[in-house]
Protein backbone atom coordinates (compact mmCIF):
# COMPACT_ATOMS: atom_id res chain seq x y z
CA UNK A 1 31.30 18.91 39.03
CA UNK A 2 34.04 21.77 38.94
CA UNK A 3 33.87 25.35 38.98
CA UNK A 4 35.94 27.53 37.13
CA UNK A 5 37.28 31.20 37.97
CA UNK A 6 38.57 33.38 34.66
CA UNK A 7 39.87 36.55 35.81
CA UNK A 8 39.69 38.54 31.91
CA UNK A 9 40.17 41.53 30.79
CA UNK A 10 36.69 43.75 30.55
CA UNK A 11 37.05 43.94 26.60
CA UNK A 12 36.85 40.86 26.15
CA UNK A 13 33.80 39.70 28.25
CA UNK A 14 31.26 40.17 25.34
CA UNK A 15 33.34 38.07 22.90
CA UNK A 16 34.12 35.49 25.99
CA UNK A 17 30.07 34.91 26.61
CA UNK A 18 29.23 34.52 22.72
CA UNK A 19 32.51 31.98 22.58
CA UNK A 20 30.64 30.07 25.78
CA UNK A 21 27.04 30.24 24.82
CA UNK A 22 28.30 28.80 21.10
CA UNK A 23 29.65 25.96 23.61
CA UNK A 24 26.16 25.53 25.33
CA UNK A 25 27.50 27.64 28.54
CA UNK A 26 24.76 29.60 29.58
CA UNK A 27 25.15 29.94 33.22
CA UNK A 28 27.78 31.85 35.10
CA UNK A 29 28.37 34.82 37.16
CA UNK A 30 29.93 37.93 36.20
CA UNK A 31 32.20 40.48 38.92
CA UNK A 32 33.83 43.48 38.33
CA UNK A 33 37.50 43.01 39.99
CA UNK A 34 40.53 44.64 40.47
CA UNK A 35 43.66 42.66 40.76
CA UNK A 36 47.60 43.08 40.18
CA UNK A 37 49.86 40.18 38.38
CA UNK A 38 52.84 41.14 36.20
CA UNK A 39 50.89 43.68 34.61
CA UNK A 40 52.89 47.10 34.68
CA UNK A 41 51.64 50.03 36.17
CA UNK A 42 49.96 52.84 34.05
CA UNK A 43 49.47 56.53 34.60
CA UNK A 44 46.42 57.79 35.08
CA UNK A 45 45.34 61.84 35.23
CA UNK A 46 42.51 63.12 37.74
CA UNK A 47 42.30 66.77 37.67
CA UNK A 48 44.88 67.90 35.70
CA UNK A 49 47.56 65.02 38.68
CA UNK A 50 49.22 61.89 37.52
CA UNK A 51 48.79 58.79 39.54
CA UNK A 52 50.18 55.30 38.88
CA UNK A 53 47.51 52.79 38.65
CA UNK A 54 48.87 49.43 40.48
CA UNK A 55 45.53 47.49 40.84
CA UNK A 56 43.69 47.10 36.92
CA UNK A 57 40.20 46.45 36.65
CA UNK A 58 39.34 43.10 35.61
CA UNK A 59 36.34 40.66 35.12
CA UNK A 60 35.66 37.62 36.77
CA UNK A 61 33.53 34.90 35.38
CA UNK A 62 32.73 32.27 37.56
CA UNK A 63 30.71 28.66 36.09
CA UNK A 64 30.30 25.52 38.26
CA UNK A 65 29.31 23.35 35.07
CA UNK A 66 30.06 18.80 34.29
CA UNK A 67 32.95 17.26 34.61
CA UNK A 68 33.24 16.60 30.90
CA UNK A 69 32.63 20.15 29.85
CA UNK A 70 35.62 21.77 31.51
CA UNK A 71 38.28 21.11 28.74
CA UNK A 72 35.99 22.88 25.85
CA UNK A 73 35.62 25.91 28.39
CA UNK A 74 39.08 26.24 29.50
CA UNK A 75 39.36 26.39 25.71
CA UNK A 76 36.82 28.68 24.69
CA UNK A 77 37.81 31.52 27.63
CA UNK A 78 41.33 31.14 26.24
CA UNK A 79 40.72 31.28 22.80
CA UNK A 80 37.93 34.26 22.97
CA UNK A 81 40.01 36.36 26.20
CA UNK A 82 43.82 36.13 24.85
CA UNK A 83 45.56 39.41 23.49
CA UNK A 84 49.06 37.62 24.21
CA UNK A 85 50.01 40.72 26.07
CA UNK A 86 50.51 40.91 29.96
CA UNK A 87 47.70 41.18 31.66
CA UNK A 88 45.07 38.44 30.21
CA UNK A 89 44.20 36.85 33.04
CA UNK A 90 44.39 33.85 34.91
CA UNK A 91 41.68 30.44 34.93
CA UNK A 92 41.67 28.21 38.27
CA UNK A 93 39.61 24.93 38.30
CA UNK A 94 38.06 23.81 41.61
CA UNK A 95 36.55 20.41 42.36
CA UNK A 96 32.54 21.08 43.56
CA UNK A 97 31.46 18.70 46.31
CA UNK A 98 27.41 19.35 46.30
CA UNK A 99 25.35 21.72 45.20
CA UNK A 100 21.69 22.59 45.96
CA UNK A 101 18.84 23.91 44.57
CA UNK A 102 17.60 26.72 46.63
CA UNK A 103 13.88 26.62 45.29
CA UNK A 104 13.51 22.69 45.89
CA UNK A 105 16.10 22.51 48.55
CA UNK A 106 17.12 19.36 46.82
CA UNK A 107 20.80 18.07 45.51
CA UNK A 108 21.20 19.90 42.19
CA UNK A 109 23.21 16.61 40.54
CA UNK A 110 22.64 17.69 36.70
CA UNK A 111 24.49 21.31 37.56
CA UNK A 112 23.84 22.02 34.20
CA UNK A 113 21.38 21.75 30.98
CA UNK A 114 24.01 19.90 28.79
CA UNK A 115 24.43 17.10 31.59
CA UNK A 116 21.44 15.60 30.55
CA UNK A 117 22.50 15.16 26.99
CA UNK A 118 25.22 12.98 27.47
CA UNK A 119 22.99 9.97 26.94
């Protein structure tokens, strides 16, 4: 199992779920963020003062999913997420050691739906 972190930009979350649920993705978390990478700072206006906005507001999907599904999602988030301008995010792929089920309190081995239709 793996879990992968896409840090996106929030206009592109809608398009980014459709791309993954075409895929058979249909489980993942969503965060609001705010982050800073070589993205330049912007102005911003509050009552009538300008301020420089350093930290940009971001989305962060996070999806623990099979081993052999993490190619085709790396490829869908880029595919349905990238502008090509500064600022489109980042992906990060972790290994997953165990996870559990919290209503059976048993090892959750098929993390996903699409696990069981490798056979």
């Amino acid at each position: 199992m793996k879990k992968i972190e896409a840090i996106i930009r929030p206009e592109k979350l809608t398009e980014t779920i459709k791309g993954l649920k075409n895929i058979g993705i249909t489980g993942f978390t969503v965060s609001q963020v705010v982050g800073r990478g070589k993205q330049k700072d912007t102005q911003g206006v509050y009552r009538g003062k300008n301020y420089n906005v350093t930290l940009h507001p971001k989305v962060k999907l996070e999806i623990v999913l099979s081993d052999y599904m993490v190619e085709p999602t790396i490829h869908t988030i880029i595919v349905s997420s990238q502008t090509g301008e500064e600022g489109d995010g980042k992906i990060y792929v972790y290994p997953i050691l165990e996870a559990y089920n919290i209503r059976t309190g048993t090892t959750d081995f098929d993390i996903d739906d699409l696990a069981n239709k490798e056979d």
